[in-house]
C-alpha atoms as a PDB file:
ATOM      1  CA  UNK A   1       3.313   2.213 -35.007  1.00  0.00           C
ATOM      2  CA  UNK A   2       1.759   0.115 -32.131  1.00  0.00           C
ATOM      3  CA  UNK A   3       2.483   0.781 -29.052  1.00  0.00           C
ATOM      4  CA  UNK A   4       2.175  -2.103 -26.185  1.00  0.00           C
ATOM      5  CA  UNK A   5       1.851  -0.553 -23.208  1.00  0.00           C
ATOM      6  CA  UNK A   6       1.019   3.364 -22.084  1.00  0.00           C
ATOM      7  CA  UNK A   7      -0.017   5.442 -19.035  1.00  0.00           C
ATOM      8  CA  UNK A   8      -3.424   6.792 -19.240  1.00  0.00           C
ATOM      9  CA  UNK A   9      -4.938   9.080 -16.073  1.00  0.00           C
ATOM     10  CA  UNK A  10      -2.509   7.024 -14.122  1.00  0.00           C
ATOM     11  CA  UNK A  11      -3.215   3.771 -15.122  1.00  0.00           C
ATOM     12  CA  UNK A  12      -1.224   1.301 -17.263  1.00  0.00           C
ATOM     13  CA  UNK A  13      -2.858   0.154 -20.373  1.00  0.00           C
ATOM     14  CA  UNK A  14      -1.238  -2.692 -21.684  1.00  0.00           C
ATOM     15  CA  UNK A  15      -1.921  -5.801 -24.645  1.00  0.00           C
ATOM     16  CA  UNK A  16      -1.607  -8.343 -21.817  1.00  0.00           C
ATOM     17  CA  UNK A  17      -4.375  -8.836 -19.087  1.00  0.00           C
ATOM     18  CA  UNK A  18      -5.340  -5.032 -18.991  1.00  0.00           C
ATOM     19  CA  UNK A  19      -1.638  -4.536 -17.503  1.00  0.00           C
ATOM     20  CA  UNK A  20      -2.959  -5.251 -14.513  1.00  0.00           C
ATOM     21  CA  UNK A  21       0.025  -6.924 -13.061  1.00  0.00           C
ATOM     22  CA  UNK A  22       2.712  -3.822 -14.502  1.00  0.00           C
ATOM     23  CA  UNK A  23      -0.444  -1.298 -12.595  1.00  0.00           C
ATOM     24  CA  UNK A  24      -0.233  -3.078  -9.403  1.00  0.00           C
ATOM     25  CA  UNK A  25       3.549  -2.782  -9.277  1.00  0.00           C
ATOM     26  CA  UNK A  26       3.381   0.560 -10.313  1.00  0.00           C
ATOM     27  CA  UNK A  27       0.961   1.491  -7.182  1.00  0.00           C
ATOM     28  CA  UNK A  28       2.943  -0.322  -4.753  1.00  0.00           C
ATOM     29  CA  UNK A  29       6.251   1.279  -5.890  1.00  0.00           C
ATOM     30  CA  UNK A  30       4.000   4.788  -5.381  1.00  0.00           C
ATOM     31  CA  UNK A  31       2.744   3.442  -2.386  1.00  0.00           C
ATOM     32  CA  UNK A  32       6.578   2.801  -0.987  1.00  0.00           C
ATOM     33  CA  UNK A  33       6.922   6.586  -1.577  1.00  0.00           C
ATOM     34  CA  UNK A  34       3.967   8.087   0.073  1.00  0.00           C
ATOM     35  CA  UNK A  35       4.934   5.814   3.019  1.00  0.00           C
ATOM     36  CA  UNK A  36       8.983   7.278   3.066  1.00  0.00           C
ATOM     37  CA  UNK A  37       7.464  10.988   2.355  1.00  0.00           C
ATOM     38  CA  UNK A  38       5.632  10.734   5.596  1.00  0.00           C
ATOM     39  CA  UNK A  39       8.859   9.189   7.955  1.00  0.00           C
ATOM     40  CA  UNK A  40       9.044  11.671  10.387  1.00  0.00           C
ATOM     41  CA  UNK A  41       5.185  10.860  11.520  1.00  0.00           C
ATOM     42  CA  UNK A  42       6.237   7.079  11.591  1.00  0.00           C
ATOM     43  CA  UNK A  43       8.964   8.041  13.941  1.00  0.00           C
ATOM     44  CA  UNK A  44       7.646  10.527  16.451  1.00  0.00           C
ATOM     45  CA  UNK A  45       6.134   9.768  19.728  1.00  0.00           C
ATOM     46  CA  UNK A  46       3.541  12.622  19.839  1.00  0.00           C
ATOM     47  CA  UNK A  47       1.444  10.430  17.490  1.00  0.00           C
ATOM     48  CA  UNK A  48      -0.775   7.525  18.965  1.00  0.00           C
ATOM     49  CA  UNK A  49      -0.669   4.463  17.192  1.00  0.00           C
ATOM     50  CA  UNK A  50      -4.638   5.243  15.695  1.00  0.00           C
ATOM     51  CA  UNK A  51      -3.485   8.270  14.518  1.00  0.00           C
ATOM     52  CA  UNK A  52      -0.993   7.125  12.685  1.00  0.00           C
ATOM     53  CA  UNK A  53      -3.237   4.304  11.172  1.00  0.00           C
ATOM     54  CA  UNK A  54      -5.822   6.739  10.229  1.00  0.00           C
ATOM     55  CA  UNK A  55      -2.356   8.824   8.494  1.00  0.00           C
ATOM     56  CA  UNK A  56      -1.485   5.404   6.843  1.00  0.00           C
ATOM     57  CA  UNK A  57      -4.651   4.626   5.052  1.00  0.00           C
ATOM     58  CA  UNK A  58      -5.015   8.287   3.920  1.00  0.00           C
ATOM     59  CA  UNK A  59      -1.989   9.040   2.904  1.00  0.00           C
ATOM     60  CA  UNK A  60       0.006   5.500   1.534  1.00  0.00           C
ATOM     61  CA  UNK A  61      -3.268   3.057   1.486  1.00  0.00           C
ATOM     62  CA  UNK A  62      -5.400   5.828  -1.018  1.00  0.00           C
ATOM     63  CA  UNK A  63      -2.270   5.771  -3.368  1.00  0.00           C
ATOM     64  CA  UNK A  64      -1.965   2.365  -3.498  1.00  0.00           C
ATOM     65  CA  UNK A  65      -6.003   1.730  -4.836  1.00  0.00           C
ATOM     66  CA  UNK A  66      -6.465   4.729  -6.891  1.00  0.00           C
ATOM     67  CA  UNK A  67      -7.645   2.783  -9.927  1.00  0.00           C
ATOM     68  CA  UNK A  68      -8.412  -0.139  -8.519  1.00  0.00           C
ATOM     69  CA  UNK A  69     -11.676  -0.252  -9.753  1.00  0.00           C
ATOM     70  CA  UNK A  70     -10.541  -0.972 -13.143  1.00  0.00           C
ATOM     71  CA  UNK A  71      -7.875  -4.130 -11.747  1.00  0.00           C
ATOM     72  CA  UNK A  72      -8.622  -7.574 -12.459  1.00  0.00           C
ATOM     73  CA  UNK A  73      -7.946  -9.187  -9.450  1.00  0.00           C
ATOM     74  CA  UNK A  74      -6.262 -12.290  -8.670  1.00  0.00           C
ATOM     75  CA  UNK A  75      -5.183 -14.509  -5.720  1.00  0.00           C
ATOM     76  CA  UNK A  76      -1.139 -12.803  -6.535  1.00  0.00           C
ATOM     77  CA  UNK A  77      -2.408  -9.491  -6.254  1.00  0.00           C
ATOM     78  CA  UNK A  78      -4.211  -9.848  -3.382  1.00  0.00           C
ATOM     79  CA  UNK A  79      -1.337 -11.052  -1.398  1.00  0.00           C
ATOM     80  CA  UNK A  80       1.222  -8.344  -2.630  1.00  0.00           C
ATOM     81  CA  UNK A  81      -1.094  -5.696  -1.442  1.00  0.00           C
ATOM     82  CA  UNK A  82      -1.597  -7.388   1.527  1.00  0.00           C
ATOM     83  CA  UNK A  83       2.019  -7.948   2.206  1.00  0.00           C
ATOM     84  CA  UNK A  84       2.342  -4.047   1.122  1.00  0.00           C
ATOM     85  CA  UNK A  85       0.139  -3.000   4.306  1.00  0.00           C
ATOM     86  CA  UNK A  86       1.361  -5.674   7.145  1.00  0.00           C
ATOM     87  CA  UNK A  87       4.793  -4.575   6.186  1.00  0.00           C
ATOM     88  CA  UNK A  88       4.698  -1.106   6.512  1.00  0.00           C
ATOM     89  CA  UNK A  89       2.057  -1.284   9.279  1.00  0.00           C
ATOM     90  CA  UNK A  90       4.596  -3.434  10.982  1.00  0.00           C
ATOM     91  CA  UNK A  91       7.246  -0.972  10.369  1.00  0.00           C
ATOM     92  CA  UNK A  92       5.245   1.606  11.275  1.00  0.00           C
ATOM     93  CA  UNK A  93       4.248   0.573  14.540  1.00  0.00           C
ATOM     94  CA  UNK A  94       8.012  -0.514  14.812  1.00  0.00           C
ATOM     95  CA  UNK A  95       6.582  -4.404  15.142  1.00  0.00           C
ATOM     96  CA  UNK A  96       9.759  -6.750  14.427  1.00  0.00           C
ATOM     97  CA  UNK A  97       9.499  -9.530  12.929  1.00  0.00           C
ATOM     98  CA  UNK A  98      10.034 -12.490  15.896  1.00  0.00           C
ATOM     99  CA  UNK A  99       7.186 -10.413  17.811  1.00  0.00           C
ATOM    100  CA  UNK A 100       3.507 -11.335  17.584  1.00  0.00           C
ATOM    101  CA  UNK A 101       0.618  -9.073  18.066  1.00  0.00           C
ATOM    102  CA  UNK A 102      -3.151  -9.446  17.935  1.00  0.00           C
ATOM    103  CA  UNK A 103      -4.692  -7.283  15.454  1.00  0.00           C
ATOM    104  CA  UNK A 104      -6.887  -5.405  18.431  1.00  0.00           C
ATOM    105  CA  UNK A 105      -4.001  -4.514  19.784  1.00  0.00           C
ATOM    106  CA  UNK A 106      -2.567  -3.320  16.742  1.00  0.00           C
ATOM    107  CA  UNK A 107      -5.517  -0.671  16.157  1.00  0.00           C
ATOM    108  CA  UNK A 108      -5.678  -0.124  20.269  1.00  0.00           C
ATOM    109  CA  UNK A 109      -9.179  -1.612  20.631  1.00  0.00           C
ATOM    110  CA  UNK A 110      -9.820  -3.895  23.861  1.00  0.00           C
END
């Protein structure tokens, strides 16, 4: 019996393109749960905004690229990760989406 797809050390190993694509969604859905697991942070005021950016790529961004490495990567996947981060930074930061905001003052540099 063949078998098209399968997990392996976290990874999924598919016939198609490495199942790079399938991977990436997986991440991103595990991503979307590290991010919710950590909601109280995202909400509290005792927090400054670097903190919680430093909490955010620990915690949610390291999920997300564990196995990277191995990805092949593509224009597509590029974006979806990218739209991954602004979203939840954006969320994070409790940025809506009419407002605009530099990316120093995002991170609190001058």
């Amino acid at each position: 019996m063949r078998c098209s797809e399968f997990p392996y050390l976290g990874s999924i190993i598919s016939n198609d393109n490495g199942g790079t694509d399938r991977d990436v969604a997986e991440r991103i859905k595990k991503g979307r749960g590290a991010f919710g697991t950590v909601n109280t942070v995202w909400r509290s005021t005792a927090y400054s905004n670097n903190t919680k950016i430093r909490i955010f790529n620990t915690n949610v961004k390291s999920v997300v690229l564990c196995g990277c490495e191995t990805w092949k990567l593509a224009k597509t996947i590029v974006h979806q990760l990218q739209v991954l981060v602004n979203r939840r930074i954006r969320r994070m930061l409790k940025i809506f989406w009419p407002v605009q905001i530099s990316n120093q003052e995002t991170v609190g540099e001058s």
